[in-house]
C-alpha atoms as a PDB file:
ATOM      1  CA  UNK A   1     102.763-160.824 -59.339  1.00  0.00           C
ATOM      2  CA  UNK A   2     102.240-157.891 -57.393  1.00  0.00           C
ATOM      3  CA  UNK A   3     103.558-154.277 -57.651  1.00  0.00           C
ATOM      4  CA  UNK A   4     106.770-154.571 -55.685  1.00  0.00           C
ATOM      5  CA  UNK A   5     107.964-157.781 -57.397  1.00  0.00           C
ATOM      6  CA  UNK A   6     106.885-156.304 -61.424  1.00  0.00           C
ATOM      7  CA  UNK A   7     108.780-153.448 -59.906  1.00  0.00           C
ATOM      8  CA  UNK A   8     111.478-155.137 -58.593  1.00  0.00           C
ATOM      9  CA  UNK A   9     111.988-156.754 -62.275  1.00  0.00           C
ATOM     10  CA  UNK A  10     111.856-153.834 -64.190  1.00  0.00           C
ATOM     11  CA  UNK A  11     114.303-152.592 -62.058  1.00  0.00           C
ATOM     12  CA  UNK A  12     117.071-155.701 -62.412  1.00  0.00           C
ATOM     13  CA  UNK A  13     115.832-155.829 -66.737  1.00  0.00           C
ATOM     14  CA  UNK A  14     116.495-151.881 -67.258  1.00  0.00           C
ATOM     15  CA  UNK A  15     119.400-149.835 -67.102  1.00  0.00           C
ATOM     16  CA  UNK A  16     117.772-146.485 -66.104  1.00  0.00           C
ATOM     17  CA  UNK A  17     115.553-146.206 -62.801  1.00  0.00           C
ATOM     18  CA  UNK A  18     111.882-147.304 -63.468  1.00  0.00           C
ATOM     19  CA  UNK A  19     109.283-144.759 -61.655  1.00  0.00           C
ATOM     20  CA  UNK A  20     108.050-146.329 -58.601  1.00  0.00           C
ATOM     21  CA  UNK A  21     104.531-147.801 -59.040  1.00  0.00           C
ATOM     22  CA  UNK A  22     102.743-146.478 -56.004  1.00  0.00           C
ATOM     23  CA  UNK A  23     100.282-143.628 -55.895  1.00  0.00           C
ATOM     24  CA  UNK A  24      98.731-143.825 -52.002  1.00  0.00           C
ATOM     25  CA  UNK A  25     100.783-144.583 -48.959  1.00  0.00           C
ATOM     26  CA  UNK A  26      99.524-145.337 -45.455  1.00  0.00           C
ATOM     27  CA  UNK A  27     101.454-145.728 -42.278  1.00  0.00           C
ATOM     28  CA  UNK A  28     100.198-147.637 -39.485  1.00  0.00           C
ATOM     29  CA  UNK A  29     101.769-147.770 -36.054  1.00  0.00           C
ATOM     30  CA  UNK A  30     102.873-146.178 -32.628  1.00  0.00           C
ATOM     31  CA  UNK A  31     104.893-143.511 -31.878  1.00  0.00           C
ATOM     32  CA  UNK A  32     107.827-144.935 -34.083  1.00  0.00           C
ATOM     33  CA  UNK A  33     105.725-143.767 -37.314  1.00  0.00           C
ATOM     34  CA  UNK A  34     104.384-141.121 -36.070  1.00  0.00           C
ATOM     35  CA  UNK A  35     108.033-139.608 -35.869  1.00  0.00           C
ATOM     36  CA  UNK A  36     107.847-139.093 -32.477  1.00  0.00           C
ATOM     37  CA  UNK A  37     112.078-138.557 -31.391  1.00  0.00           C
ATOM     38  CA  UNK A  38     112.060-136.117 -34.994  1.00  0.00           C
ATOM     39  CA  UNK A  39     110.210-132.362 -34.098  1.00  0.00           C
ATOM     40  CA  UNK A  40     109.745-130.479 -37.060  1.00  0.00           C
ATOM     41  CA  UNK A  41     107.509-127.119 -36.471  1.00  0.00           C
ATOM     42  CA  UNK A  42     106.499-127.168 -40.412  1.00  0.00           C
ATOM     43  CA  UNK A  43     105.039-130.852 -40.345  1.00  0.00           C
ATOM     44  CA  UNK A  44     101.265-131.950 -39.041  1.00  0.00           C
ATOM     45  CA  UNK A  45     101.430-132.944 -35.295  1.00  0.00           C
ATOM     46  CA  UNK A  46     105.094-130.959 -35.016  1.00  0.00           C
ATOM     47  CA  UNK A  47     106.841-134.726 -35.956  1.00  0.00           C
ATOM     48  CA  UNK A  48     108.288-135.469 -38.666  1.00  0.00           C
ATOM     49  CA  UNK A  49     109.707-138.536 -38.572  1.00  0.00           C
ATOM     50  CA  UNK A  50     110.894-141.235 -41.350  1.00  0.00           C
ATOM     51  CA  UNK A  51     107.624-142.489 -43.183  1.00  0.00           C
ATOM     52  CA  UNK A  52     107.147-138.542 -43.943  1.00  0.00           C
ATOM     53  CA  UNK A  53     110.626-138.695 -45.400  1.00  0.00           C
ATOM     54  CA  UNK A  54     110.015-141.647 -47.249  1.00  0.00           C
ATOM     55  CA  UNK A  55     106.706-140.416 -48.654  1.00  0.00           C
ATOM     56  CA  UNK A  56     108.844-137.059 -49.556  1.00  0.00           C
ATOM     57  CA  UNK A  57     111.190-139.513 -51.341  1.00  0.00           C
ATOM     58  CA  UNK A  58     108.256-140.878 -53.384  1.00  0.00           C
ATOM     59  CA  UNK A  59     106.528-138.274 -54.015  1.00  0.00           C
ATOM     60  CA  UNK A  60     109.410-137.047 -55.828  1.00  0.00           C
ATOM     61  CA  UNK A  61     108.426-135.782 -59.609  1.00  0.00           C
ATOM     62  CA  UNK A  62     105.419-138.036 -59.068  1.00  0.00           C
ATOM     63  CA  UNK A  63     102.541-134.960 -58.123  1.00  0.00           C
ATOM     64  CA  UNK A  64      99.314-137.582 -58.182  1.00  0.00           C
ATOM     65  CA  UNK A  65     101.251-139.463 -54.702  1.00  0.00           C
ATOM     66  CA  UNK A  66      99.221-138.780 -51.387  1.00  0.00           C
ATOM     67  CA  UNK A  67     100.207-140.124 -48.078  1.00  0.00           C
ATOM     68  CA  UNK A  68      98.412-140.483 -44.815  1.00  0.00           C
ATOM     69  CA  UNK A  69      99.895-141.412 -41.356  1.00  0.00           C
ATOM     70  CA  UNK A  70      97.287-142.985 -38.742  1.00  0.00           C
ATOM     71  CA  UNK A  71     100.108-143.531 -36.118  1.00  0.00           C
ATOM     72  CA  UNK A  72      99.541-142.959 -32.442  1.00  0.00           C
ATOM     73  CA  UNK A  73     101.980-143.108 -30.192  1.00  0.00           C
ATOM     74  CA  UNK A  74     101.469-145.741 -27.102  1.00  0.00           C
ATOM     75  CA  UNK A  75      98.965-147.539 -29.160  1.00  0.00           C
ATOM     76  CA  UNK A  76      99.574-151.764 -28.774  1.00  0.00           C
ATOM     77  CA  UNK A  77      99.088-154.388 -31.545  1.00  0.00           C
ATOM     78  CA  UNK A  78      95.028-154.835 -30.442  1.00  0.00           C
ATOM     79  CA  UNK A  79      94.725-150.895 -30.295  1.00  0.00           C
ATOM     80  CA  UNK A  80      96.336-150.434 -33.657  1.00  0.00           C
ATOM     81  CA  UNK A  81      94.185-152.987 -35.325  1.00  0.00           C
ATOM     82  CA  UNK A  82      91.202-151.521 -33.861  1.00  0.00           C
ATOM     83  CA  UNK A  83      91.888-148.137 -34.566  1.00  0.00           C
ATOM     84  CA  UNK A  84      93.265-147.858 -37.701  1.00  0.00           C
ATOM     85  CA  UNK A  85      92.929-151.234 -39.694  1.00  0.00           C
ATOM     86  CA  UNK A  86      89.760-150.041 -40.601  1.00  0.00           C
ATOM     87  CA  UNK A  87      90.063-146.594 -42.072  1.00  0.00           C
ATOM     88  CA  UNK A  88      93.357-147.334 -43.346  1.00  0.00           C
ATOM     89  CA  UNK A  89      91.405-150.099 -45.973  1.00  0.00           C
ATOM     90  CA  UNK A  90      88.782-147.445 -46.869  1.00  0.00           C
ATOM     91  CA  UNK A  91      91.717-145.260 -48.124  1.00  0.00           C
ATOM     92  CA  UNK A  92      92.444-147.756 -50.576  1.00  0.00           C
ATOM     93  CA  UNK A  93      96.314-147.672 -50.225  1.00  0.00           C
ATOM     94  CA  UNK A  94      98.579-149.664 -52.788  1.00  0.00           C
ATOM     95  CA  UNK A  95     101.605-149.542 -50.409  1.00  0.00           C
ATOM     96  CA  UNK A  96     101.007-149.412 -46.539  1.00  0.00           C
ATOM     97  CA  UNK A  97     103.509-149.368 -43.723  1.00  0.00           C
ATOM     98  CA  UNK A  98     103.331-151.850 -40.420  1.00  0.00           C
ATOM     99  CA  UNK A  99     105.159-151.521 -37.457  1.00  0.00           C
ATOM    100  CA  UNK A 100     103.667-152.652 -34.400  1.00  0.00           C
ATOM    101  CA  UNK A 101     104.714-154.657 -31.159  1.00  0.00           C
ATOM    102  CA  UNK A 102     106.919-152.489 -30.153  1.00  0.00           C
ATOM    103  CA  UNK A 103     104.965-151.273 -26.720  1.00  0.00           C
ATOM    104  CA  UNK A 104     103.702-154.719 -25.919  1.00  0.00           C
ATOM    105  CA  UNK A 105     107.349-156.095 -26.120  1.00  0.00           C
ATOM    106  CA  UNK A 106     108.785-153.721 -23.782  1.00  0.00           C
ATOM    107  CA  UNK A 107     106.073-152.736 -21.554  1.00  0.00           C
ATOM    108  CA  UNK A 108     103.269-155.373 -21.528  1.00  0.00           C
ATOM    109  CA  UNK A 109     106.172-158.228 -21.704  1.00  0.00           C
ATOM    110  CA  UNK A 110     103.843-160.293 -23.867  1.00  0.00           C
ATOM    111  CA  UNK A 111     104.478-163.239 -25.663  1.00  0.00           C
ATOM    112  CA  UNK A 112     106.247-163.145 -29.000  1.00  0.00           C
ATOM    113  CA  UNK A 113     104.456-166.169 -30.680  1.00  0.00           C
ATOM    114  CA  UNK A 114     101.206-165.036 -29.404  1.00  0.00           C
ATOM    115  CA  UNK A 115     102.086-161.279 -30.798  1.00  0.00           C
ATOM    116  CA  UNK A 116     103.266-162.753 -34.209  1.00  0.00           C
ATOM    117  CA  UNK A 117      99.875-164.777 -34.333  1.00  0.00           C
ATOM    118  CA  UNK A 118      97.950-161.551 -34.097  1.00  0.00           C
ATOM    119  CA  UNK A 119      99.989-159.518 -36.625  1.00  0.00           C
ATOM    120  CA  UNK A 120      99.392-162.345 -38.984  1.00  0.00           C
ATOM    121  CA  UNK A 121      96.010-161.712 -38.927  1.00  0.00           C
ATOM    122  CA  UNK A 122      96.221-158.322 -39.662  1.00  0.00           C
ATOM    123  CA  UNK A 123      98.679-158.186 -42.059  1.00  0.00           C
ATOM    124  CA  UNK A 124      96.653-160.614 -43.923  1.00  0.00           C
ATOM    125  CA  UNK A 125      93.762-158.281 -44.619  1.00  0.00           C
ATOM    126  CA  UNK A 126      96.414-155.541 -45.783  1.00  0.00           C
ATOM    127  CA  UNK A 127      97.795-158.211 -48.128  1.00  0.00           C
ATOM    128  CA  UNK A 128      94.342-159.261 -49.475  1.00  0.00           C
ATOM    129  CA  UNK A 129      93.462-155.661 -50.514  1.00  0.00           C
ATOM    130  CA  UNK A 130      96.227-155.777 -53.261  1.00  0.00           C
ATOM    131  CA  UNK A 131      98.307-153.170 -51.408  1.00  0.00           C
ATOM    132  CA  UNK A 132     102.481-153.797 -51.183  1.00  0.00           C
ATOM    133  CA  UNK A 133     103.036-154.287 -47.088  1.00  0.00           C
ATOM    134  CA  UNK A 134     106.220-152.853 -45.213  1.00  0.00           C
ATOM    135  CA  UNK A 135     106.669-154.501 -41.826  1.00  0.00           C
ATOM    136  CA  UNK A 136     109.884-154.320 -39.879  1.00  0.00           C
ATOM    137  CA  UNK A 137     111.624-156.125 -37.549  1.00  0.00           C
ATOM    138  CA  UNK A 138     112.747-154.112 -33.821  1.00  0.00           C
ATOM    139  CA  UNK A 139     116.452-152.856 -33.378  1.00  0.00           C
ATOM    140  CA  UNK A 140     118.826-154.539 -31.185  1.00  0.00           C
ATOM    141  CA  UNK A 141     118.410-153.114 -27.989  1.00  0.00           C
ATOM    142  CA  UNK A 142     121.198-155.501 -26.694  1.00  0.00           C
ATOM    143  CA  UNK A 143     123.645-152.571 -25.044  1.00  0.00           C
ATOM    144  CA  UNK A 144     120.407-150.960 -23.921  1.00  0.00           C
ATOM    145  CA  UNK A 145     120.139-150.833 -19.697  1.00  0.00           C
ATOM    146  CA  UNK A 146     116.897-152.392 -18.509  1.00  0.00           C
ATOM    147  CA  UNK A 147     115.293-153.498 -22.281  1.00  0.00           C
ATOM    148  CA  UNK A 148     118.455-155.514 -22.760  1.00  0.00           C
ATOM    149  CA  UNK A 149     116.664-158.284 -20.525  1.00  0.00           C
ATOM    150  CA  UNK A 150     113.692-158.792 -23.206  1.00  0.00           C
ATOM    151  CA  UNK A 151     116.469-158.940 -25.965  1.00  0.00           C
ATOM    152  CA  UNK A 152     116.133-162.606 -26.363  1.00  0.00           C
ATOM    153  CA  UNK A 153     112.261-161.854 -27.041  1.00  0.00           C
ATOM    154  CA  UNK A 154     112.529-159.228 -29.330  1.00  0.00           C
ATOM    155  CA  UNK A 155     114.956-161.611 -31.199  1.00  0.00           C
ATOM    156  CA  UNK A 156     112.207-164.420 -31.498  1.00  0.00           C
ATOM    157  CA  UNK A 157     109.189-161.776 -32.075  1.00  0.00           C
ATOM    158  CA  UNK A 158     111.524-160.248 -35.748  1.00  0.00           C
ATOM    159  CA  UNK A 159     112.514-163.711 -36.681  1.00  0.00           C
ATOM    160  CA  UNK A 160     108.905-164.248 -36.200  1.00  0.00           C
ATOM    161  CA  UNK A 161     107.843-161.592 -38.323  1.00  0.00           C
ATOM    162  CA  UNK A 162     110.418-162.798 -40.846  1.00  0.00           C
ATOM    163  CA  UNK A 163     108.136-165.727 -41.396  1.00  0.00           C
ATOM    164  CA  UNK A 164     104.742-163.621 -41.420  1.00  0.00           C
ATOM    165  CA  UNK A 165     106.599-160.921 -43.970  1.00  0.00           C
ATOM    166  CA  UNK A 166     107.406-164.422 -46.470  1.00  0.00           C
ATOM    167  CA  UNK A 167     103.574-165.810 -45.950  1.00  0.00           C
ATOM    168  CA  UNK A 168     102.218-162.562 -47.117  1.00  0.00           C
ATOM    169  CA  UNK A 169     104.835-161.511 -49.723  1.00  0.00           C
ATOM    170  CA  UNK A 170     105.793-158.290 -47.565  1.00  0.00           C
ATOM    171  CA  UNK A 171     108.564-156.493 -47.742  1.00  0.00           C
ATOM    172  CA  UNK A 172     110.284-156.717 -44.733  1.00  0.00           C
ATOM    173  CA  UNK A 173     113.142-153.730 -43.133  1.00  0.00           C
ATOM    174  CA  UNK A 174     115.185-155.567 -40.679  1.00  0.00           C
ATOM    175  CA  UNK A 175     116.090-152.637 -38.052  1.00  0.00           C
ATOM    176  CA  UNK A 176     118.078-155.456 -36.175  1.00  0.00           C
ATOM    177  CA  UNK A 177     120.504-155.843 -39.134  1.00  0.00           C
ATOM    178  CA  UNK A 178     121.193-151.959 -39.499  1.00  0.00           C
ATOM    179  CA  UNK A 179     124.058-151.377 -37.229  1.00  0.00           C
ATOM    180  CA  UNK A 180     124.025-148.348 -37.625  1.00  0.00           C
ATOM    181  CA  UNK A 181     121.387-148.195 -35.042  1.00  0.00           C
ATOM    182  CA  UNK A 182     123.709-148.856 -32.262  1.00  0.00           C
ATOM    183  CA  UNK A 183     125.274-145.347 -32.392  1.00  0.00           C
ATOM    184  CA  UNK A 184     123.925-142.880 -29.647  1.00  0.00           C
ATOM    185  CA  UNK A 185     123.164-140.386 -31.713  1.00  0.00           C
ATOM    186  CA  UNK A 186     120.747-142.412 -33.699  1.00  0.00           C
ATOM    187  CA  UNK A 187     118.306-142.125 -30.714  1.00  0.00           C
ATOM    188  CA  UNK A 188     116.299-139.384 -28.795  1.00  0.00           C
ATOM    189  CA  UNK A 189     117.736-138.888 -25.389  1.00  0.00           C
ATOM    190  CA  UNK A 190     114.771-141.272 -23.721  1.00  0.00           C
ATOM    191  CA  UNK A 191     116.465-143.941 -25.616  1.00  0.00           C
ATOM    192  CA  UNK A 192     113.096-145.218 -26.604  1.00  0.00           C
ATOM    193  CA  UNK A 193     112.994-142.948 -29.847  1.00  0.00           C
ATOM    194  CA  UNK A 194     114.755-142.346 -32.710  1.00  0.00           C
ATOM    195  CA  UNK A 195     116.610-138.754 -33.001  1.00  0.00           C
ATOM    196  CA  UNK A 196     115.981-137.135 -36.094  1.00  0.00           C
ATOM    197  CA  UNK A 197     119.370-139.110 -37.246  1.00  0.00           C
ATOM    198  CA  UNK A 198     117.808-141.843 -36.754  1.00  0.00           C
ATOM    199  CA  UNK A 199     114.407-141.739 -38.648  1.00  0.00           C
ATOM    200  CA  UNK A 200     116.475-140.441 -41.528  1.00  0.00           C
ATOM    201  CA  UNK A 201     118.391-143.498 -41.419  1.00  0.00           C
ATOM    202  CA  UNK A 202     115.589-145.739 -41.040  1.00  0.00           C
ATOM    203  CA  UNK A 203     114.079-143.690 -43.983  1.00  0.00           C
ATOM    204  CA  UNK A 204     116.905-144.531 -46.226  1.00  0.00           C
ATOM    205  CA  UNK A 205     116.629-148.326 -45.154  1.00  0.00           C
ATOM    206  CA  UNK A 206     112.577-148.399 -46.625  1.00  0.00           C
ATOM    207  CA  UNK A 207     113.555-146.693 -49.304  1.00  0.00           C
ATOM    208  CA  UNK A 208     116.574-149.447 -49.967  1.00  0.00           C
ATOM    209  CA  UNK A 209     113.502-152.418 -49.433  1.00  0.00           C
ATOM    210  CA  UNK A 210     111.292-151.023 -51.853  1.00  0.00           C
ATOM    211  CA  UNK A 211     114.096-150.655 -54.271  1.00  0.00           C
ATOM    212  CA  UNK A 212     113.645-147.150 -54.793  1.00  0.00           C
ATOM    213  CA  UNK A 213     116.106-144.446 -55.538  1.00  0.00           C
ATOM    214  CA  UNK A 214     116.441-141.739 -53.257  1.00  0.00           C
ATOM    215  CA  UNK A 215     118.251-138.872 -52.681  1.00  0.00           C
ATOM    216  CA  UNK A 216     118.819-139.408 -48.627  1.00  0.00           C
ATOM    217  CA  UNK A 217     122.627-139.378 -48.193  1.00  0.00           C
ATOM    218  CA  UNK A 218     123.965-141.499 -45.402  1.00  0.00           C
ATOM    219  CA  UNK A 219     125.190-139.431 -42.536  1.00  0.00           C
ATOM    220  CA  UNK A 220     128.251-140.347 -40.368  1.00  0.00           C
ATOM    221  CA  UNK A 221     127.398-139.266 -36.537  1.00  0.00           C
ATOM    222  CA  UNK A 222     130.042-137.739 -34.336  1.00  0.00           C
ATOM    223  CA  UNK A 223     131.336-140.179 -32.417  1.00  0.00           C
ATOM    224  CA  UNK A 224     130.888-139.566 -28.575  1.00  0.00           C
ATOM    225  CA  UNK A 225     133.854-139.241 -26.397  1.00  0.00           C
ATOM    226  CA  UNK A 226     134.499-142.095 -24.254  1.00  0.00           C
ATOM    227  CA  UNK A 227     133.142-142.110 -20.367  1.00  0.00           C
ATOM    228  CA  UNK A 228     134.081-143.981 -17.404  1.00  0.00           C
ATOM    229  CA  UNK A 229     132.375-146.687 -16.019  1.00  0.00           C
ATOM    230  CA  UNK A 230     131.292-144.247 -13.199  1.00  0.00           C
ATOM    231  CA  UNK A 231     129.834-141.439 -15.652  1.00  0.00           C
ATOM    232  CA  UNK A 232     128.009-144.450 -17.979  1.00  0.00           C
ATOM    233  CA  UNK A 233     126.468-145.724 -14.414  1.00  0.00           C
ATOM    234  CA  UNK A 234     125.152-142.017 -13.417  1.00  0.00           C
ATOM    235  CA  UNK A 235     124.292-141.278 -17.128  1.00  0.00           C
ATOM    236  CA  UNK A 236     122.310-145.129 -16.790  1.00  0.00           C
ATOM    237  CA  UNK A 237     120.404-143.600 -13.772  1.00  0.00           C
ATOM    238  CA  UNK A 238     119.520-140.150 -14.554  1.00  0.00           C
ATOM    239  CA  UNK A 239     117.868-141.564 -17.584  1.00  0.00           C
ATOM    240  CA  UNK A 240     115.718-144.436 -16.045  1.00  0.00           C
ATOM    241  CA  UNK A 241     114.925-141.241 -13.130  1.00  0.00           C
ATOM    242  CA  UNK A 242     113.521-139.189 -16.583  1.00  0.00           C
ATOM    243  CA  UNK A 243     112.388-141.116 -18.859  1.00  0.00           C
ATOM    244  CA  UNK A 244     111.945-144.778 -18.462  1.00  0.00           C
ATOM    245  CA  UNK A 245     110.288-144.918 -14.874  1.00  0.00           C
ATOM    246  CA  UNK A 246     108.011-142.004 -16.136  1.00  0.00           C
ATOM    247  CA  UNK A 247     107.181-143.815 -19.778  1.00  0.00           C
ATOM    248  CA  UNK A 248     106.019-147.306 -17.814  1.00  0.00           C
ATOM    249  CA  UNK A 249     103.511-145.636 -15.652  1.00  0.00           C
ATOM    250  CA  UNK A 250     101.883-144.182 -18.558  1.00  0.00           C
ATOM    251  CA  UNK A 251     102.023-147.415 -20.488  1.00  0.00           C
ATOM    252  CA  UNK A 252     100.964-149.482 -17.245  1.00  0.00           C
ATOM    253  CA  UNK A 253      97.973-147.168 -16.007  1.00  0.00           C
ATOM    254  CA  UNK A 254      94.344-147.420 -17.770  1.00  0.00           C
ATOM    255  CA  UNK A 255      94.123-145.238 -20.592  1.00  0.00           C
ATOM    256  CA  UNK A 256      91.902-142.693 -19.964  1.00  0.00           C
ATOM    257  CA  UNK A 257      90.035-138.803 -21.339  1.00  0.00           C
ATOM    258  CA  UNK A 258      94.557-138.200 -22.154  1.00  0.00           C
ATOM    259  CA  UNK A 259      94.676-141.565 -23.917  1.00  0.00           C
ATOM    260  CA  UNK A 260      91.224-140.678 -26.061  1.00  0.00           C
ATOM    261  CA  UNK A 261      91.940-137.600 -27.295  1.00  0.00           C
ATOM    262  CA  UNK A 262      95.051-138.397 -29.404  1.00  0.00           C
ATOM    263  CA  UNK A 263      94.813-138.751 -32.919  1.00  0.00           C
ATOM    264  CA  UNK A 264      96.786-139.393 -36.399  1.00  0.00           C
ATOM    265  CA  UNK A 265      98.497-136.693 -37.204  1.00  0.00           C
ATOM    266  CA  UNK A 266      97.751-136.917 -40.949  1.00  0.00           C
ATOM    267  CA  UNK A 267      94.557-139.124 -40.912  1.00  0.00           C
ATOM    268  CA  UNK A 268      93.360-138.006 -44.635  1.00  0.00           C
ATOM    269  CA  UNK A 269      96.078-138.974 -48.153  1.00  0.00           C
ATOM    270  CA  UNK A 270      96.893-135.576 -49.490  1.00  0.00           C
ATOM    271  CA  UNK A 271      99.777-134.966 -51.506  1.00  0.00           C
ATOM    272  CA  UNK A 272     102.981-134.937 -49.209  1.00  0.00           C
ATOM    273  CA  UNK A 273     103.686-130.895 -50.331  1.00  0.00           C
ATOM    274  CA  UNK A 274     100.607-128.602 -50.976  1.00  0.00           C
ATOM    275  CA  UNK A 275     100.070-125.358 -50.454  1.00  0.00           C
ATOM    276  CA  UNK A 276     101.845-123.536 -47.689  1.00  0.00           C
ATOM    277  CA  UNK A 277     104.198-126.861 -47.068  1.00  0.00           C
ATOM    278  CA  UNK A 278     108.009-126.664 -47.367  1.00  0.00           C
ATOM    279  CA  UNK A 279     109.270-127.588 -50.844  1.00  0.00           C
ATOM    280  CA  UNK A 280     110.274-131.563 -51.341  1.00  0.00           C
ATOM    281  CA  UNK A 281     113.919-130.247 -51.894  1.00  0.00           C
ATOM    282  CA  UNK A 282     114.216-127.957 -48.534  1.00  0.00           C
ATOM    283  CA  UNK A 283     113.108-130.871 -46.426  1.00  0.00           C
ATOM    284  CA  UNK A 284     114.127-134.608 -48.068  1.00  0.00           C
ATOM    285  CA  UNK A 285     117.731-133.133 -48.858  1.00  0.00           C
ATOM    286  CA  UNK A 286     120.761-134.691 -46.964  1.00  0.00           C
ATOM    287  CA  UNK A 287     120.006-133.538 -43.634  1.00  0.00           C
ATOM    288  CA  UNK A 288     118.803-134.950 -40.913  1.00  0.00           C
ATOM    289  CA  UNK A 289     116.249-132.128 -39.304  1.00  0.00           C
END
């Protein structure tokens, strides 16, 4: 039995919260876990985004947890594999994060079988090492202009993942399921982030698969006003002008001296508040930024 299901029984057999049993988080990814959609000043790489708020979560009365973030936004399944597969193993992590697919889905158009087949792999090294695995499966991007035409994809590549999360005993956070999602405020203006709304709500969510308890308090976003077809149409096509026909030439063009010299933003574990950092209480509190 691993640590997630011993936890997940002491948890159901006691009456009072058991402490969480992990002491080393890594997150692997793109630009989703590296927070990217969430600017914070006070955190590494100005981003803070929801596996820091989840690591603030666990780090909570617990001062031996250390977390490191390898994330780099634009990065595709092969690239993340590459990159950070590797050092992520030498950290020796007992609970690592997974999300990845994202940028082949929506701007490389690839297969979702063939994806799955190749995050298999991968996750099956994490799950070897002994270390709890978080994957998750993509949000709904169904009332989304342009990525709603690769919704039937994104569908097959989660339910896909679904099976790879059950072959490797990982703890899957379906982002498909969370309606609350499918507010605007939950994402960045680009619409290919989450706002800072957002990664605390996806935050909450991890915290909820792992069983944990937290002290993230659901927020309830102001609803927008309603538009007319006309001002949804211009909105529609000031935002593919800004951000989306922008974002595909990056993703489409070689990558290049820009591509090479980004890095994780918190390569090394270290505890999640040192010296100098922002107390646990200022920053994982009920707010979203």
């Amino acid at each position: 039995m691993n640590a997630w299901k011993e936890y997940r029984v002491t948890q159901e057999d006691s009456a009072d919260p058991a402490t969480h049993p992990w002491r080393r988080l890594v997150a692997l990814g793109d630009s989703f876990t590296e927070g990217v959609g969430d600017p914070e000043p006070r955190s590494e790489g100005g981003l803070r985004g929801w596996a820091d708020r989840v690591a603030e979560e666990l780090s909570a009365n617990q001062p031996d947890f250390a977390y490191a973030n390898l994330a780099v936004r634009g990065r595709l399944v092969r690239q993340i594999f590459d990159e950070q597969l590797g050092p992520a193993l030498d950290l020796k992590p007992d609970l690592v994060t997974l999300s990845a697919g994202g940028n082949d889905m929506v701007f490389r158009r690839s297969d979702p079988d063939r994806l799955a087949e190749k995050i298999d792999v991968g996750v099956e090294q994490l799950a070897r090492s002994g270390a709890t695995v978080v994957l998750f499966a993509g949000p709904d991007w169904g009332a989304t202009p342009v990525f709603s035409q690769i919704r039937g994809k994104v569908a097959i590549f989660n339910e896909n993942l679904h099976t790879v999360a059950a072959r490797h005993d990982a703890v899957m956070v379906d982002l498909w399921f969370l309606r609350e999602l499918s507010d605007p405020g939950m994402w960045d203006p680009d619409r290919l982030h989450f706002s800072p709304l957002g990664h605390h709500t996806i935050a909450a969510a991890v915290l909820k698969a792992l069983g944990v308890p937290h002290t993230l308090v659901p927020l309830q976003p102001k609803q927008m006003a309603p538009r007319s077809w006309r001002q949804a149409r211009s909105e529609d096509l000031t935002w593919a002008r800004e951000y989306l026909v922008p974002w595909a030439l990056r993703q489409l063009r070689p990558h290049g001296e820009e591509d090479s010299l980004l890095v994780p933003k918190r390569p090394e574990p270290r505890p999640v508040f040192g010296v100098g950092s922002p107390s646990a209480q200022h920053l994982s509190g009920g707010h979203a930024a």
